[in-house]
Protein backbone atom coordinates (compact mmCIF):
# COMPACT_ATOMS: atom_id res chain seq x y z
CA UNK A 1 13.38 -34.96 -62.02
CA UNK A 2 17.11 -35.41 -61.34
CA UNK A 3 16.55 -34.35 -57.43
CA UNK A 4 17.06 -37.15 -55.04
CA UNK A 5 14.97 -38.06 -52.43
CA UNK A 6 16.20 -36.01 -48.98
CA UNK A 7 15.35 -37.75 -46.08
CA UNK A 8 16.01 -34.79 -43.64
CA UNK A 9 14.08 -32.41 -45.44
CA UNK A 10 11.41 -34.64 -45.34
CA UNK A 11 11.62 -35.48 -41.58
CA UNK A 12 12.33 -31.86 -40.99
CA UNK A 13 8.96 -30.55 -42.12
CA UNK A 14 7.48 -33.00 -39.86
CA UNK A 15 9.48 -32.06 -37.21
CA UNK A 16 9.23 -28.17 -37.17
CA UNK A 17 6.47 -26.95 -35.11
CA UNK A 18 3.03 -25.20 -36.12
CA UNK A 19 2.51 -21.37 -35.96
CA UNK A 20 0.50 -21.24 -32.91
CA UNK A 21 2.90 -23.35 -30.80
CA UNK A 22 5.87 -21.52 -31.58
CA UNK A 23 3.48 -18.20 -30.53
CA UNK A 24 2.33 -20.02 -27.21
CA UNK A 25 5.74 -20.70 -26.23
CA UNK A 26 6.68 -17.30 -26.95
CA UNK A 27 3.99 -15.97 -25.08
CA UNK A 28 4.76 -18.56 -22.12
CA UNK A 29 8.81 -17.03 -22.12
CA UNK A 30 7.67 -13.72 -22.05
CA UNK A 31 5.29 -14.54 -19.12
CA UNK A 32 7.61 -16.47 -16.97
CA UNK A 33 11.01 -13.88 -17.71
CA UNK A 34 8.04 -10.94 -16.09
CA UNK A 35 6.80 -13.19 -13.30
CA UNK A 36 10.38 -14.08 -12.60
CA UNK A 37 11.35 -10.44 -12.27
CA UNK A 38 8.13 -9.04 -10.49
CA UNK A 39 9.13 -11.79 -7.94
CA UNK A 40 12.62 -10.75 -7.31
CA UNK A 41 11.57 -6.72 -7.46
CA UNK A 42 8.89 -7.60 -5.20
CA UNK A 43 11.14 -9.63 -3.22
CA UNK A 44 14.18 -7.42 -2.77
CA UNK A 45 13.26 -3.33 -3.43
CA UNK A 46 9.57 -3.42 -2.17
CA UNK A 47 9.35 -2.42 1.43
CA UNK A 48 6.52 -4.06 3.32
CA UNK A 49 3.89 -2.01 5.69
CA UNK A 50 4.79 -2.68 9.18
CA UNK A 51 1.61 -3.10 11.48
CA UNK A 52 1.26 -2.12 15.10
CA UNK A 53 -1.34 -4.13 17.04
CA UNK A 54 -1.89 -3.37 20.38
CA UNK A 55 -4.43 -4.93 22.44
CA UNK A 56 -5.93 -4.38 26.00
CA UNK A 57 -8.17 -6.39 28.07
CA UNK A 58 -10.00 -4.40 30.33
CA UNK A 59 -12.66 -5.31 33.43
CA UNK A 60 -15.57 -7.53 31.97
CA UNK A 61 -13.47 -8.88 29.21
CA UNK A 62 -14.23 -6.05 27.08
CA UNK A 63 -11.38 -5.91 24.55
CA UNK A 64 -9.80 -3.00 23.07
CA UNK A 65 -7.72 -4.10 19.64
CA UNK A 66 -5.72 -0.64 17.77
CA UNK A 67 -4.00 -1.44 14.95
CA UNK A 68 -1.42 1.11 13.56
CA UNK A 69 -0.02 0.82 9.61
CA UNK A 70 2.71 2.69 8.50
CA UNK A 71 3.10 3.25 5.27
CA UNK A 72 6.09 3.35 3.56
CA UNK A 73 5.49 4.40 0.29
CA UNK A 74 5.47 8.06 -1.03
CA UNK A 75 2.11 9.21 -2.54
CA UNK A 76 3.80 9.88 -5.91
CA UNK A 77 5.67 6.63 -6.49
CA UNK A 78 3.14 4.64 -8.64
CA UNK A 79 2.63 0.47 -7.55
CA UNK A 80 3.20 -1.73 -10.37
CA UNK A 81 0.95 -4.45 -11.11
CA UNK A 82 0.20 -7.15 -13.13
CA UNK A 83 -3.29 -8.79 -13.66
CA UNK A 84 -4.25 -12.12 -16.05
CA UNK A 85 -7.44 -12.06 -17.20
CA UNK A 86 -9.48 -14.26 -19.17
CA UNK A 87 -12.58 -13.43 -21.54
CA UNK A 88 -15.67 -14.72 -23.58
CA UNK A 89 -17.48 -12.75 -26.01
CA UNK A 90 -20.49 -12.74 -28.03
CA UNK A 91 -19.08 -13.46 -31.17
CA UNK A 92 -17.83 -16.97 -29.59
CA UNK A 93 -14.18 -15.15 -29.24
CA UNK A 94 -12.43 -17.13 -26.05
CA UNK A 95 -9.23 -16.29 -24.76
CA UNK A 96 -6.65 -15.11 -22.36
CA UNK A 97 -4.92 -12.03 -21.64
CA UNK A 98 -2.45 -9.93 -19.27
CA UNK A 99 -2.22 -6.52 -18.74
CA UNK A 100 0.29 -4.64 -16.78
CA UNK A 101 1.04 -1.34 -15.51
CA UNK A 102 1.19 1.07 -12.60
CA UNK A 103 -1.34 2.73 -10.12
CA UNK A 104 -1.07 5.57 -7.65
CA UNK A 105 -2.34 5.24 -4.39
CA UNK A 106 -3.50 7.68 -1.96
């Protein structure tokens, strides 16, 4: 027993965190770098639907509302999305989840 006593060694395995924090924090850079650049891409590059109302009053106060969308978007460029979820199951399993992707819509 010739080793002497280390006091940063000591502190430092006190001071390192646990498993599941460094994995939530992880997790919680991962989520905010995506929601960051879904943001901007959603932002900057995604054109929004311009909508034509036009509405006419006629004798009686019967009202006439037409609304016109244009859409923008070509049928085969697929929408991304991104969804958060959470979940229970029978086998007392708790937790939280995200899933990503794209869609196409007609």
């Amino acid at each position: 027993m010739n080793e002497k006593f280390d006091l940063s060694k000591f502190l430092g395995s006190f001071i390192q965190p646990l498993g599941w924090v460094k994995s939530l924090s992880l997790g919680l850079k991962i989520f905010i770098i995506v929601f960051v650049a879904f943001t901007i891409y959603k932002a900057y590059f995604v054109k929004t639907q311009s909508q034509h109302n036009q509405i006419t009053v006629g004798q009686g106060g019967i009202v006439n509302v037409q609304q016109n969308t244009e859409k923008k978007r070509s049928w085969w460029m697929p929408t991304p999305f991104v969804d958060v979820y959470t979940f229970v199951e029978t086998d007392d399993r708790k937790g939280v989840g995200m899933r990503g992707g794209a869609r196409w819509e007609f």
